[in-house]
N, C-alpha and C. Protein backbone atom coordinates (compact mmCIF):
# COMPACT_ATOMS: atom_id res chain seq x y z
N UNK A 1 12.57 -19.02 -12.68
CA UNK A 1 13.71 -19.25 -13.54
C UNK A 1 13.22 -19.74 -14.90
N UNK A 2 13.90 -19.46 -16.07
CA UNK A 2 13.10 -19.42 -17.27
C UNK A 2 13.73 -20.37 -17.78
N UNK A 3 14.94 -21.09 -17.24
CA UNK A 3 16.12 -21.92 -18.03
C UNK A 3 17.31 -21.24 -18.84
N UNK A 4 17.74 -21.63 -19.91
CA UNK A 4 18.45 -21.48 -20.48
C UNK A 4 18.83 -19.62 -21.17
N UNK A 5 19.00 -18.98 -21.31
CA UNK A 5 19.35 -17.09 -21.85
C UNK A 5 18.58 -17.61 -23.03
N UNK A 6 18.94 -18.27 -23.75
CA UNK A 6 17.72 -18.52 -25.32
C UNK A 6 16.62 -18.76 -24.89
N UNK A 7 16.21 -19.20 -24.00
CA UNK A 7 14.48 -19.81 -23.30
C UNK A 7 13.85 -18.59 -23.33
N UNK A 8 14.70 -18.02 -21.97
CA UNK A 8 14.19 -16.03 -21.66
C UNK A 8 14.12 -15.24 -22.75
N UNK A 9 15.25 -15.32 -23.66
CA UNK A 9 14.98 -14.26 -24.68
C UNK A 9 13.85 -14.70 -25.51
N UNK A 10 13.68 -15.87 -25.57
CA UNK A 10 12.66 -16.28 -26.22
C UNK A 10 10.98 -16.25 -25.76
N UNK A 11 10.92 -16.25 -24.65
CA UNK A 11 9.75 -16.05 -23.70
C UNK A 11 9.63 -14.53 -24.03
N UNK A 12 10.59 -13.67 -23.41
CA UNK A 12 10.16 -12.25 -23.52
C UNK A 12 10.11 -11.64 -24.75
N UNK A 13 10.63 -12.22 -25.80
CA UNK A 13 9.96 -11.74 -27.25
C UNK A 13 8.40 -12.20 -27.27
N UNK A 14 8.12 -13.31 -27.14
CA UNK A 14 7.09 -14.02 -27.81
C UNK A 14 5.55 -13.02 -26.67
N UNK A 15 6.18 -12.48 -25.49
CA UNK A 15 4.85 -12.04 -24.41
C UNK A 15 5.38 -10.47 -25.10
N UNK A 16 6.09 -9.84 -25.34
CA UNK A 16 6.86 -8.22 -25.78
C UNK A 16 5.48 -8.10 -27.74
N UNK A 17 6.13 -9.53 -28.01
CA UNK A 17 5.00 -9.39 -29.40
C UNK A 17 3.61 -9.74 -29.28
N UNK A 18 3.06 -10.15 -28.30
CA UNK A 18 1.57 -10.38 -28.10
C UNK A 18 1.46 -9.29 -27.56
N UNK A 19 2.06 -8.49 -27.12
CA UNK A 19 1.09 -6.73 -26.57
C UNK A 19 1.30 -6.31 -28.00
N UNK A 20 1.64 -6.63 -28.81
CA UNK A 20 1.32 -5.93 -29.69
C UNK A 20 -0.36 -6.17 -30.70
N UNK A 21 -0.61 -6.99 -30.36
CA UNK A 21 -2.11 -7.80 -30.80
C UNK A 21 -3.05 -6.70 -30.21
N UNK A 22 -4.11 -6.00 -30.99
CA UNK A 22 -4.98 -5.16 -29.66
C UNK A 22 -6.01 -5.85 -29.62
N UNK A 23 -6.06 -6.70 -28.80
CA UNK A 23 -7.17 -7.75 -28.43
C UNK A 23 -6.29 -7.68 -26.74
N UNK A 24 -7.73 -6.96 -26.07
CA UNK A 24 -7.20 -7.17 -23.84
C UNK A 24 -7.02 -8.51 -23.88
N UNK A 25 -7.28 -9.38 -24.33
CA UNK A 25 -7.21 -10.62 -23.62
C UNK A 25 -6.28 -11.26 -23.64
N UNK A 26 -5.33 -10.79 -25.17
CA UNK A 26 -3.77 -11.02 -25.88
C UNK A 26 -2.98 -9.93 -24.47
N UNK A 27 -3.51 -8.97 -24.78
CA UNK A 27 -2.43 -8.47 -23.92
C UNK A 27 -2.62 -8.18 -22.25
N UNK A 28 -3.81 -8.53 -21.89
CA UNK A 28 -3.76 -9.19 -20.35
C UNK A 28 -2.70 -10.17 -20.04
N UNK A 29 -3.26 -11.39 -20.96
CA UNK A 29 -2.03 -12.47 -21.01
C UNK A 29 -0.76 -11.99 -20.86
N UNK A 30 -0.08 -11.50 -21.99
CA UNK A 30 1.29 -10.88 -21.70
C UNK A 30 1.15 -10.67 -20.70
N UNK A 31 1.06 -9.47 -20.41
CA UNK A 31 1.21 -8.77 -18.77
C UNK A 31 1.31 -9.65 -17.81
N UNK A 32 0.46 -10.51 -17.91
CA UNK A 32 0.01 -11.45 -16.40
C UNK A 32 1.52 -12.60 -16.78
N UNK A 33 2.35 -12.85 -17.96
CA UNK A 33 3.56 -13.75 -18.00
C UNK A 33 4.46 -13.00 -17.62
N UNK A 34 4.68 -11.60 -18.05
CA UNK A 34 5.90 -10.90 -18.22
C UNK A 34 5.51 -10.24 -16.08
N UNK A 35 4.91 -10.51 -15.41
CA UNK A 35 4.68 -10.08 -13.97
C UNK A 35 5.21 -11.34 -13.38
N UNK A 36 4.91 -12.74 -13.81
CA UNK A 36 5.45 -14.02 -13.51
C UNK A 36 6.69 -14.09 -13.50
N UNK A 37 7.55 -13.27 -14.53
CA UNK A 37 9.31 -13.41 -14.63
C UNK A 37 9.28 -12.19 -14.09
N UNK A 38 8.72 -11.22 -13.79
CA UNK A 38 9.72 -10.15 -13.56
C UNK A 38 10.75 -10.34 -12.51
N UNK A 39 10.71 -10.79 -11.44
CA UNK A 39 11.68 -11.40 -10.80
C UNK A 39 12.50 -12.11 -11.06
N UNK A 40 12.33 -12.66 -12.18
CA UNK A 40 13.96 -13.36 -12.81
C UNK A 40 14.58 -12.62 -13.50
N UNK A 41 13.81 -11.81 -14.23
CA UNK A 41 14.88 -10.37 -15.53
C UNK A 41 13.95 -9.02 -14.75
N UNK A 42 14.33 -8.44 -14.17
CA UNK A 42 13.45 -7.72 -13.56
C UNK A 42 13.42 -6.35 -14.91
N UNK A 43 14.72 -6.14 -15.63
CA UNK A 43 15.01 -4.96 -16.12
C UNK A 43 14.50 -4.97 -17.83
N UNK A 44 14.51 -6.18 -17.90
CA UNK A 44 13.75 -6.56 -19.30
C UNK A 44 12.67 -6.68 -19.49
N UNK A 45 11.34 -6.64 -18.21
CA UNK A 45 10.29 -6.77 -18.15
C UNK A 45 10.00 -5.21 -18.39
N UNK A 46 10.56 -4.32 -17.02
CA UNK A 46 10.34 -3.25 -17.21
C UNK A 46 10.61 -2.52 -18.46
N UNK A 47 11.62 -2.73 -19.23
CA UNK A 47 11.98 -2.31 -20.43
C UNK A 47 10.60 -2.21 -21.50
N UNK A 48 10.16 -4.14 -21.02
CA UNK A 48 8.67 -4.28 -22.52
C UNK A 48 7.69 -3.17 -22.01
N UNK A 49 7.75 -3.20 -20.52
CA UNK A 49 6.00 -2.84 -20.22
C UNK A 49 6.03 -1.64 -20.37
N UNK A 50 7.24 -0.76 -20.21
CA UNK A 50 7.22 0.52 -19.91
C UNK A 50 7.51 1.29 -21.51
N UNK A 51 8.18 0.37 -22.39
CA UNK A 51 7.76 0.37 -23.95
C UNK A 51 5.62 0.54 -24.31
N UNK A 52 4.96 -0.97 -24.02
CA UNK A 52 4.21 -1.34 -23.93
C UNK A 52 3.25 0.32 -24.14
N UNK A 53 3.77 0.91 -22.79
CA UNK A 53 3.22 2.01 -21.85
C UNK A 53 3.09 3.14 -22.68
N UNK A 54 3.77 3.23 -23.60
CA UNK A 54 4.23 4.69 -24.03
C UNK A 54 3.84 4.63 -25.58
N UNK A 55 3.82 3.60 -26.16
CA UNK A 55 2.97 3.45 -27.26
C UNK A 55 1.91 3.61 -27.38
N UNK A 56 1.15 3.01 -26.54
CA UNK A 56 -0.51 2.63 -26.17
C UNK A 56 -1.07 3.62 -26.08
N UNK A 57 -2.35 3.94 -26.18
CA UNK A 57 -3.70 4.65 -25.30
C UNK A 57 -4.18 3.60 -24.55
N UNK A 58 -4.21 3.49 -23.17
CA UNK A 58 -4.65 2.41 -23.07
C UNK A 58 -5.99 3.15 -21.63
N UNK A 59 -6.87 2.46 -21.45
CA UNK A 59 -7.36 2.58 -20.37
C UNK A 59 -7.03 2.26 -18.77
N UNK A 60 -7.29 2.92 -17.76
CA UNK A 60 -6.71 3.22 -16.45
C UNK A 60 -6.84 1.77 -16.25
N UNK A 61 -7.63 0.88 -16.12
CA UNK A 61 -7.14 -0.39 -15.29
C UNK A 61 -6.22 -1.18 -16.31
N UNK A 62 -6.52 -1.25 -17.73
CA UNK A 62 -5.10 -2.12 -18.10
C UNK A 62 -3.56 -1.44 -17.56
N UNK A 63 -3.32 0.22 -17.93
CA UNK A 63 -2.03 0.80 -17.46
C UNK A 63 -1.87 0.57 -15.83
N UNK A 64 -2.96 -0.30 -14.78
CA UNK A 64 -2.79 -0.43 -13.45
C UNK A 64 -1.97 -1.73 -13.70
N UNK A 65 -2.74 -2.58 -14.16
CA UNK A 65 -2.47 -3.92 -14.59
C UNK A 65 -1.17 -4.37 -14.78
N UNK A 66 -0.85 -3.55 -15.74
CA UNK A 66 0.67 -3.18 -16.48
C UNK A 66 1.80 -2.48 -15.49
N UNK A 67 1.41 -2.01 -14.44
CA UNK A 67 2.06 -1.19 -13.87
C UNK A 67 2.63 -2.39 -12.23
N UNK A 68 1.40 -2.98 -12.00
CA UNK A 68 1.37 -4.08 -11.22
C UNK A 68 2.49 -5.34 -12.12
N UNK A 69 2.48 -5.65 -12.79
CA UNK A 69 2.92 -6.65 -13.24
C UNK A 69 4.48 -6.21 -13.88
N UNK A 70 4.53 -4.76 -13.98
CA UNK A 70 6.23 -4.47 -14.52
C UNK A 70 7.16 -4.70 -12.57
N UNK A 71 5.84 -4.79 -11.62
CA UNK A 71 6.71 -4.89 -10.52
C UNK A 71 7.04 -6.38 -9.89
N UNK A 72 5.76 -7.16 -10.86
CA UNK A 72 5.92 -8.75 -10.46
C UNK A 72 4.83 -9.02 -9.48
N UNK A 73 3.97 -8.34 -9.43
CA UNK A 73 2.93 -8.05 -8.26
C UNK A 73 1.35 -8.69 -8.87
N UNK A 74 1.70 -10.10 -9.02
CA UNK A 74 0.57 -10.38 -10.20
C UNK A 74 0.32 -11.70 -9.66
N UNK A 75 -1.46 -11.83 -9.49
CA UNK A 75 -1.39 -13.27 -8.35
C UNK A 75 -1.97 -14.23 -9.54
């Protein structure tokens, strides 16, 4: 639970604008926060990552990564 609708919207901007950084380690991070909520906004996660997804070139284990974590599947 993220708290308050301003908290969440505010969380999922702030991890939605660090994939935008191309530094893996910026956007590991994201991924590995936005897999932490996906179970609380499940449809807004998928929305960033699958955005995220379609912009990018990205290499096969970050798009695994990304793909794991749009399901919440992130230890």
């Amino acid at each position: 639970m993220l708290g308050t609708k301003e908290t969440q919207d505010t969380v999922l901007n702030v991890l939605e604008r660090t994939l935008t950084i191309e530094h893996r380690a910026c956007r590991e991070g994201a991924l590995h926060g936005l897999g932490h909520i996906a179970n609380s906004c499940p449809e807004n996660v998928r929305e960033i990552i699958d955005g995220f997804l379609s912009k990018n070139k990205l290499d096969d284990k970050l798009v695994a990564y990304a793909l794991k974590a749009r399901e919440g599947n992130i230890l």
